[in-house]
C-alpha atoms as a PDB file:
ATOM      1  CA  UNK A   1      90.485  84.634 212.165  1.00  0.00           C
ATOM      2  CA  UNK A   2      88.888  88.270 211.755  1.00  0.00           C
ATOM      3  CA  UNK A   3      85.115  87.874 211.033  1.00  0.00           C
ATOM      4  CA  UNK A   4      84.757  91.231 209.585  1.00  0.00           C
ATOM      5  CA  UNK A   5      87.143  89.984 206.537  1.00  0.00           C
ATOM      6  CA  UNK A   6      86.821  87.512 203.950  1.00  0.00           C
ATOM      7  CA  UNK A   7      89.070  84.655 205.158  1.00  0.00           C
ATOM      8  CA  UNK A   8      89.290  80.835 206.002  1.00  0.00           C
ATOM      9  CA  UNK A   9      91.065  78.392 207.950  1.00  0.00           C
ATOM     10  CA  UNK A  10      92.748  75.064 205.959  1.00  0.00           C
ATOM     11  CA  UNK A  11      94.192  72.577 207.929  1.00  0.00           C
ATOM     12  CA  UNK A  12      97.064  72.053 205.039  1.00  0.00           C
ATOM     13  CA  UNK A  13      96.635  75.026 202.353  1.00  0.00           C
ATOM     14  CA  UNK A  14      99.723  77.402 202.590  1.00  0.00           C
ATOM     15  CA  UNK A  15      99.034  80.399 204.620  1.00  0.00           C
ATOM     16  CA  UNK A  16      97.429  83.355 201.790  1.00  0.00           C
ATOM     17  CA  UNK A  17      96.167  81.091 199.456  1.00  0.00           C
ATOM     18  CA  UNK A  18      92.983  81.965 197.806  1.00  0.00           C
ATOM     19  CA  UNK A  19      90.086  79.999 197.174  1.00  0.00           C
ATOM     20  CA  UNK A  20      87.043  80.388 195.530  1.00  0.00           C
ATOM     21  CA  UNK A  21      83.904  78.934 197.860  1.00  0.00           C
ATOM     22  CA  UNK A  22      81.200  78.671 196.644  1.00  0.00           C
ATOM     23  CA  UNK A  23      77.655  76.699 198.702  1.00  0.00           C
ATOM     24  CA  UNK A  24      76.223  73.672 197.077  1.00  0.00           C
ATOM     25  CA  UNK A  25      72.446  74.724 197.689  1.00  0.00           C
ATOM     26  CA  UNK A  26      72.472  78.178 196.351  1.00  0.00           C
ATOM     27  CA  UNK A  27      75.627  78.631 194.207  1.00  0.00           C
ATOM     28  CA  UNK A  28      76.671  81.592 195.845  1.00  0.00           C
ATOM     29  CA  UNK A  29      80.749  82.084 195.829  1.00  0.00           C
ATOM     30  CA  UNK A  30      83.235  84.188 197.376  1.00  0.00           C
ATOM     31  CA  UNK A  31      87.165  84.036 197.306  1.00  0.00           C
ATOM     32  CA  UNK A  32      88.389  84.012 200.642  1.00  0.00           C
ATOM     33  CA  UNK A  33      92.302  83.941 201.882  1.00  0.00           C
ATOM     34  CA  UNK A  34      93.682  81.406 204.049  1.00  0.00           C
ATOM     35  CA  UNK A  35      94.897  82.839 207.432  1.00  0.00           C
ATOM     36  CA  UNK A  36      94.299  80.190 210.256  1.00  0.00           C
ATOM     37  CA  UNK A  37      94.750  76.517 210.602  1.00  0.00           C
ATOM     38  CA  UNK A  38      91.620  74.261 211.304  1.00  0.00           C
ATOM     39  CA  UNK A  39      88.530  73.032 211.064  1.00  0.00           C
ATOM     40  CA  UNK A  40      89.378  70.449 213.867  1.00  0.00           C
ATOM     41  CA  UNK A  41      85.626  68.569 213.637  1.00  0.00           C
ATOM     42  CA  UNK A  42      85.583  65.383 211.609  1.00  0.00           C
ATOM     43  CA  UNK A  43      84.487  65.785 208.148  1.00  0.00           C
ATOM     44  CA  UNK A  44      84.871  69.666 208.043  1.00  0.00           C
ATOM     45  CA  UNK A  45      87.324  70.873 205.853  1.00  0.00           C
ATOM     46  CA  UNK A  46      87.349  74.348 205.784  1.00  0.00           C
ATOM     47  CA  UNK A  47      86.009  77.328 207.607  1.00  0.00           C
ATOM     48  CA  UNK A  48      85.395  80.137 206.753  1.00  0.00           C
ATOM     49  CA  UNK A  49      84.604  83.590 208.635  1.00  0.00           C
ATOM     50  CA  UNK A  50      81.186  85.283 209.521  1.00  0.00           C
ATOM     51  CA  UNK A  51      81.550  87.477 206.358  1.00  0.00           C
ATOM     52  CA  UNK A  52      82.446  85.416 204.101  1.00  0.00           C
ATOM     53  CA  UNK A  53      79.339  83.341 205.101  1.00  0.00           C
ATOM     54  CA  UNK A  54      77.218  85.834 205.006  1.00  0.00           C
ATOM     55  CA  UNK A  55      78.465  86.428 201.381  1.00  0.00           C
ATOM     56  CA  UNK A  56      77.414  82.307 200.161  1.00  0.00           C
ATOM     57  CA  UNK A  57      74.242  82.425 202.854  1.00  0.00           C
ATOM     58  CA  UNK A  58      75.308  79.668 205.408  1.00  0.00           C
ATOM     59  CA  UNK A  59      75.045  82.434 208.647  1.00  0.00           C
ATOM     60  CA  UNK A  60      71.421  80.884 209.734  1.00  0.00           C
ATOM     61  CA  UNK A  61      72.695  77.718 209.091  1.00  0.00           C
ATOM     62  CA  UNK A  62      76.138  77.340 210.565  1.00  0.00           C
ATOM     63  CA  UNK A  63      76.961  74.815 208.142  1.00  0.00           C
ATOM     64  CA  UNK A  64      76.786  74.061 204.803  1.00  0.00           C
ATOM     65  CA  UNK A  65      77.901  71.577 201.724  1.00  0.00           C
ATOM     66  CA  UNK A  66      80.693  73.431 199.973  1.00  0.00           C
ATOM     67  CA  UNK A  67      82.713  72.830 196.877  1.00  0.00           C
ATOM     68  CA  UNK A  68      86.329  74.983 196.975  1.00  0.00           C
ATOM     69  CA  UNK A  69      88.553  75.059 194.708  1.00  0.00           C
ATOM     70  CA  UNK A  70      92.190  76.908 194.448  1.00  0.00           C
ATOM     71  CA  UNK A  71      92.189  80.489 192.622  1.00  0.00           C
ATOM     72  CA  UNK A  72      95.298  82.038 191.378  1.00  0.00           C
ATOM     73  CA  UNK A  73      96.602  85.476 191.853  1.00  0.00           C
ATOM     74  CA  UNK A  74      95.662  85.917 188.005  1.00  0.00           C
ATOM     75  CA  UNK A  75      91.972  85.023 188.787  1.00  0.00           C
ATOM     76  CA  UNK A  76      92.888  81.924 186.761  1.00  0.00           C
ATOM     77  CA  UNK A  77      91.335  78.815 188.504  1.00  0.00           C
ATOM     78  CA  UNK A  78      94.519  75.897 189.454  1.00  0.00           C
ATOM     79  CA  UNK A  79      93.842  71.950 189.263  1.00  0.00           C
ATOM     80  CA  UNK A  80      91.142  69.947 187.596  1.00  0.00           C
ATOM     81  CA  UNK A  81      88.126  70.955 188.863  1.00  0.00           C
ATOM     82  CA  UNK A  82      85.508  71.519 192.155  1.00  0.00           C
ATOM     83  CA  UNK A  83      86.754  69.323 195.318  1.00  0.00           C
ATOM     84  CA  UNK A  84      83.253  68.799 196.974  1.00  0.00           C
ATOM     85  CA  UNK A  85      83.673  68.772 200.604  1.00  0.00           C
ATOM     86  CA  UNK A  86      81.363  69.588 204.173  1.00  0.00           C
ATOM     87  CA  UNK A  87      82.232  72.585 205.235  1.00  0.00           C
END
């Protein structure tokens, strides 16, 4: 995973899909692309890279409480709603 780009790893999500990230304490999003497979800790689900971290203010932190959900090349957002997850 480059750090200097705005990108994620997803244990299942296909390779290139984009999804919108945004940090449960401050609301702060960014759309990152999925380019790596992993987290590999229990209860992580995604993880994303130093700058898009910095973006949603989790670099102090390491961690944070994230809902993601699945944005389509049309900036239209896919599925029902937010999937809350750790991330």
């Amino acid at each position: 995973m480059n750090a200097a780009k705005l990108t994620a790893a997803h244990r299942s999500l296909p390779f290139g899909t984009k999804v919108l990230v945004t940090n449960k304490r401050n609301g702060k999003s960014v759309i990152v692309r999925i380019n790596d497979r992993g987290p590999f800790i229990r209860g992580r689900v995604i993880d994303v890279s130093k700058a898009a971290a910095q973006n949603i203010g989790m670099v102090s932190s390491g961690t944070a409480q994230v809902c993601y959900q699945i944005v389509a090349d049309s900036k239209k957002v896919a599925g029902k709603g937010m999937k809350d997850v750790d991330g």
